[in-house]
Structure formats: structure tokens, C-alpha cells
N, C-alpha and C. Protein backbone atom coordinates (compact mmCIF):
# COMPACT_ATOMS: atom_id res chain seq x y z
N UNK A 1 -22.66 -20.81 28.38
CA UNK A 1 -23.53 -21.02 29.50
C UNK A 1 -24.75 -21.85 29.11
N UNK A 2 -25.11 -21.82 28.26
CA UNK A 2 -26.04 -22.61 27.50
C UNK A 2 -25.86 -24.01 27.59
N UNK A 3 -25.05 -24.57 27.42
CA UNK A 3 -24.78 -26.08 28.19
C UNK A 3 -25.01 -26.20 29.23
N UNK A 4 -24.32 -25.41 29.96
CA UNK A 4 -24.65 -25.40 31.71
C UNK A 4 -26.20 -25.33 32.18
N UNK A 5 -26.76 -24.34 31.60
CA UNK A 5 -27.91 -24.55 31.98
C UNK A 5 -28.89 -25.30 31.15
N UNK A 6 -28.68 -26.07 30.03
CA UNK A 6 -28.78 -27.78 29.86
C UNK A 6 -28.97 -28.34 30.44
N UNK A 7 -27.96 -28.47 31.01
CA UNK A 7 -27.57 -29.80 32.27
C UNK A 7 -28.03 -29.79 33.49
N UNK A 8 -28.23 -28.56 33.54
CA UNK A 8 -29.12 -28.16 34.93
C UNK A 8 -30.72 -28.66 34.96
N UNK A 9 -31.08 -27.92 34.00
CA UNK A 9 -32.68 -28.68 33.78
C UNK A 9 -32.33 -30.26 33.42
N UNK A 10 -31.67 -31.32 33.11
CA UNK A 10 -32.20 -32.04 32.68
C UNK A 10 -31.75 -32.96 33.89
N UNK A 11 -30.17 -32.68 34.53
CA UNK A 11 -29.81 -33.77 35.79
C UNK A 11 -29.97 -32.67 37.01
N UNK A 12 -30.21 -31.56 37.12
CA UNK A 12 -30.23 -31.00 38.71
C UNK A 12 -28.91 -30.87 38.58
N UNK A 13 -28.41 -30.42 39.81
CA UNK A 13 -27.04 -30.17 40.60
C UNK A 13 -26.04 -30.87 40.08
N UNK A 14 -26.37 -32.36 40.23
CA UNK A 14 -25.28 -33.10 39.66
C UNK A 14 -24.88 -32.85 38.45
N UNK A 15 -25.59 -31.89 37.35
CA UNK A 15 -25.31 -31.57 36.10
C UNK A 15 -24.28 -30.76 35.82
N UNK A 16 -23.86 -30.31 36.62
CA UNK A 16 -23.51 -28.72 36.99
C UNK A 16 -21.88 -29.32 36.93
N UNK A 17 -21.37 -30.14 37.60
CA UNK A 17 -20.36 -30.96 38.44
C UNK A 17 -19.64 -31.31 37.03
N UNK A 18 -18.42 -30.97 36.58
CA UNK A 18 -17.42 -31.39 35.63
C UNK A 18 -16.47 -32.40 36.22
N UNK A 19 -15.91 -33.78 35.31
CA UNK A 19 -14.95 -33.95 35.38
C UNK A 19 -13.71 -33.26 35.93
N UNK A 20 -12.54 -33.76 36.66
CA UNK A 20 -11.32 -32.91 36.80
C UNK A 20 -10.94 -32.84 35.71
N UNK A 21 -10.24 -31.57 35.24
CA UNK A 21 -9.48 -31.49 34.02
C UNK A 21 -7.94 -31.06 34.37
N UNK A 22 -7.41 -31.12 33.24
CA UNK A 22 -5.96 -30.30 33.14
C UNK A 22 -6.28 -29.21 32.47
N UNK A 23 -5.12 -28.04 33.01
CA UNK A 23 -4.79 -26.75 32.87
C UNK A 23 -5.33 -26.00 34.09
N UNK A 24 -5.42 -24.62 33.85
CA UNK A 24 -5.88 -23.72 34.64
C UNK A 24 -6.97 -24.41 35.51
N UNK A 25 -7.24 -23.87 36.89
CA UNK A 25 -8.22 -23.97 37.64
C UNK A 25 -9.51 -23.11 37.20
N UNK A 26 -10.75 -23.43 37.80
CA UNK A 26 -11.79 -22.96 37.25
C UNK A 26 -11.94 -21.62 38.32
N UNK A 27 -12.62 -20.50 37.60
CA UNK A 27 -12.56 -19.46 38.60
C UNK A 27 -13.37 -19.20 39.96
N UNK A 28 -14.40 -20.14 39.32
CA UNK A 28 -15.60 -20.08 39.60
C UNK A 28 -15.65 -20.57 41.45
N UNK A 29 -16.06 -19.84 42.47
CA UNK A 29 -15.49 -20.07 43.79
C UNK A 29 -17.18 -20.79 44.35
N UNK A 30 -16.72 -21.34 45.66
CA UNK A 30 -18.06 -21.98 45.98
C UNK A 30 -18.76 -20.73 46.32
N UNK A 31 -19.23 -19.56 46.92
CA UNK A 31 -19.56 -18.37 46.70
C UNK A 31 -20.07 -18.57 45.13
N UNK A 32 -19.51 -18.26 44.16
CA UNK A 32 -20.15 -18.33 43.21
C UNK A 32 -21.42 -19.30 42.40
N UNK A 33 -20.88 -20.46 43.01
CA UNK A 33 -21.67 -21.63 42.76
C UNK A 33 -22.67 -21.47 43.01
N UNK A 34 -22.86 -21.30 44.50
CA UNK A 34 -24.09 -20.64 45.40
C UNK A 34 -24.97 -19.52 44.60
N UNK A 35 -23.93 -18.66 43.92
CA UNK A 35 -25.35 -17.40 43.62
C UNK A 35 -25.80 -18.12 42.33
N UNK A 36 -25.05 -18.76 41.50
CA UNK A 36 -25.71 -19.09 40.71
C UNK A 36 -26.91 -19.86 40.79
N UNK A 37 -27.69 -20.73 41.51
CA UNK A 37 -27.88 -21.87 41.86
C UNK A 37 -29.05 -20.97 42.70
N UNK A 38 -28.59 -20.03 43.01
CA UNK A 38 -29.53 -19.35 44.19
C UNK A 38 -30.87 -18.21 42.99
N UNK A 39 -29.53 -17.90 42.01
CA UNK A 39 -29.83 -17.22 41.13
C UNK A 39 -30.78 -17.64 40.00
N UNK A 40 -31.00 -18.76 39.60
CA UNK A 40 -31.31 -19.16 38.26
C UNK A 40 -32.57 -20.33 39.04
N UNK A 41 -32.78 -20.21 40.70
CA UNK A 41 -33.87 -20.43 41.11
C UNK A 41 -34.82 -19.74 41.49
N UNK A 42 -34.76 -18.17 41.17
CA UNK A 42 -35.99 -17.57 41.33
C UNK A 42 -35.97 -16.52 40.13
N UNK A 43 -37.34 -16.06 39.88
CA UNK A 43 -37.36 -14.55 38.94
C UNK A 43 -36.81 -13.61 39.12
N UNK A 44 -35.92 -13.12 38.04
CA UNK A 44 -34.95 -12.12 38.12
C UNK A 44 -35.61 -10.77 39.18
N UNK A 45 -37.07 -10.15 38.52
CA UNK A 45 -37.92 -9.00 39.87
C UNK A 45 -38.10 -9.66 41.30
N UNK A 46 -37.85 -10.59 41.50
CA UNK A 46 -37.83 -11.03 42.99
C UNK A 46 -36.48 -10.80 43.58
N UNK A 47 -35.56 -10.77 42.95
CA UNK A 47 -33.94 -10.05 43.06
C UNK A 47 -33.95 -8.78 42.90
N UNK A 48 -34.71 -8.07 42.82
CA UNK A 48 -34.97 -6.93 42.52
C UNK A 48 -34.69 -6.11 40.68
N UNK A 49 -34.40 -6.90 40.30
CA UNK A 49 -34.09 -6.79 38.93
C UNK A 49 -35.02 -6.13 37.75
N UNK A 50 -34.89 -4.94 36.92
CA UNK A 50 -35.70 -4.94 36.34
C UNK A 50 -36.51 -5.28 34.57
N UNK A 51 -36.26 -6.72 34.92
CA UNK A 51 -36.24 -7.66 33.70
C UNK A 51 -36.90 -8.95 34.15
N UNK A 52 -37.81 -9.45 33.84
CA UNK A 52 -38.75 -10.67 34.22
C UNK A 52 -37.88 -12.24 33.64
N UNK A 53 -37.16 -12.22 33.04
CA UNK A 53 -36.60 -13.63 32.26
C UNK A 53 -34.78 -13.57 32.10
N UNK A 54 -34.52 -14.73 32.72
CA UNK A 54 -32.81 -14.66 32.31
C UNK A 54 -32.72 -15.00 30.70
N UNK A 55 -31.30 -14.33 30.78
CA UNK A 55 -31.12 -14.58 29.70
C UNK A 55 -29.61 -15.15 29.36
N UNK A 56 -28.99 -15.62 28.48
CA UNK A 56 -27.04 -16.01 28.40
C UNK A 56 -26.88 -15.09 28.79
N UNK A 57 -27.49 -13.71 28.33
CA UNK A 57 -26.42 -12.69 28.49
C UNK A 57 -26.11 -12.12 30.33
N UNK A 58 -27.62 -11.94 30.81
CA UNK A 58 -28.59 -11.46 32.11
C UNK A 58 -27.54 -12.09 33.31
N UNK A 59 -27.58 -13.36 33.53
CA UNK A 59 -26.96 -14.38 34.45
C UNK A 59 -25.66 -13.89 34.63
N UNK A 60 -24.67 -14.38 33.71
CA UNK A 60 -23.22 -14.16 33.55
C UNK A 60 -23.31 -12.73 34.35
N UNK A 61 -24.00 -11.37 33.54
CA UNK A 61 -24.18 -10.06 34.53
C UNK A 61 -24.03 -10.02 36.14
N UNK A 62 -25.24 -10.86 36.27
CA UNK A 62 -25.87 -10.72 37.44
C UNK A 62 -24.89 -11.33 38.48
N UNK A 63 -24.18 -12.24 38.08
CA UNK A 63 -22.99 -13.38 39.00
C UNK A 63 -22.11 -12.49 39.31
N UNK A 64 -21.37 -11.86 37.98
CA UNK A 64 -20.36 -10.89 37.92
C UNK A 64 -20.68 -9.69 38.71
N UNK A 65 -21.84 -9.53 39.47
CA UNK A 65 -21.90 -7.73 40.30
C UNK A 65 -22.33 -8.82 41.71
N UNK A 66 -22.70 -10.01 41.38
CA UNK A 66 -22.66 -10.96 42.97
C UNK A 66 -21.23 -10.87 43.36
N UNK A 67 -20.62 -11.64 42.71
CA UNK A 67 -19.71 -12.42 42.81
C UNK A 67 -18.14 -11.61 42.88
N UNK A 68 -18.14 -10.40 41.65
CA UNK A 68 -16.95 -10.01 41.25
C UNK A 68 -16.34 -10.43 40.19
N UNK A 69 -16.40 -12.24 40.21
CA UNK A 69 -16.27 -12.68 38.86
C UNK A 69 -16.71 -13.11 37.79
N UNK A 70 -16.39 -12.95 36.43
CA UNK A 70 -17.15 -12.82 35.29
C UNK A 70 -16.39 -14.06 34.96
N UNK A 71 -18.02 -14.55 34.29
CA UNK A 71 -17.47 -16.41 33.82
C UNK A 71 -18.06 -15.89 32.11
N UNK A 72 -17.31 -16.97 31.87
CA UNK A 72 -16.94 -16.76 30.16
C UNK A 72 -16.97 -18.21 29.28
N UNK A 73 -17.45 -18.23 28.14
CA UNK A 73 -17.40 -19.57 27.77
C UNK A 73 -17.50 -20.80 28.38
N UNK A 74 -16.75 -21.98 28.44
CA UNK A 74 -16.55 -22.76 29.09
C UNK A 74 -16.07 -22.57 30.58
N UNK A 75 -15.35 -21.82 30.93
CA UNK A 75 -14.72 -22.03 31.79
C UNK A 75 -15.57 -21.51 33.27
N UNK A 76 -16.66 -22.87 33.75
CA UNK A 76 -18.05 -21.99 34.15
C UNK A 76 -17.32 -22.40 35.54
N UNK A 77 -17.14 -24.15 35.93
CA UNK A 77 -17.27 -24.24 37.52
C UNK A 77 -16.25 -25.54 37.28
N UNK A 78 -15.54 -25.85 38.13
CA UNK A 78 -14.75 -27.14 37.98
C UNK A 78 -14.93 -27.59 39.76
N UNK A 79 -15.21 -28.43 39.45
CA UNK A 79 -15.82 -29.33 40.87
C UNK A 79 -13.98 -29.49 41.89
């Protein structure tokens, strides 16, 4: 996730956006996209959270009890 959110601070949205690849599809649903994006734009206690700073570990959490699904390594969002 650490790349991902790289790319985020340095191009915005468009950072986010992978090449098509081969193999498996990415899990990651537009629902998900959204919380992330929704997520990693405000302080975790404004979500009600009780932890002031994301973290690799925090995010991935927080998507996974949004979302249902748990993103892992690479395999974050495929456009």
C-alpha cells in the first residue's frame, strides 16, 4: 500500500489508476475505490476512529470493515 499511497500524494487520483494487466481481476470494486479515497481524505477521529494517524496497517483495516474486502500487497485497484 505504500506505493499506492505514493502515488496518491504525488499525481492525485490519476495516481491511483494502473495499467490493464493480465491475470486475475483486481478485487478492489468501485465501492471500494470510493472509501478509500473518501478514507485517506480525512482524520481517522472524524470517522469516528480511535487513533489520530493512518497507518499501512490502519487503512487496509478500515476498507476491509467498509468494504468487506481485504486488499493485500499489490493487488490494490485495477482501473
Amino acid at each position: 500500500m505504500q506505493q499506492w499511497l505514493k502515488r496518491y500524494q504525488v499525481e492525485g487520483i490519476k495516481g491511483l489508476w494502473d495499467a490493464p494487466k493480465s491475470g486475475n481481476p483486481g478485487k478492489a470494486t468501485e465501492v471500494c475505490k470510493q472509501q478509500l479515497l473518501s478514507g485517506v481524505r480525512q482524520r481517522p477521529r472524524a470517522l469516528g476512529l480511535e487513533f489520530s494517524l493512518w497507518t499501512l496497517e490502519r487503512l487496509p483495516d478500515y476498507l476491509a470493515e467498509q468494504t468487506g474486502i481485504r486488499l493485500r500487497g499489490k493487488a490494490y485497484v485495477s482501473s
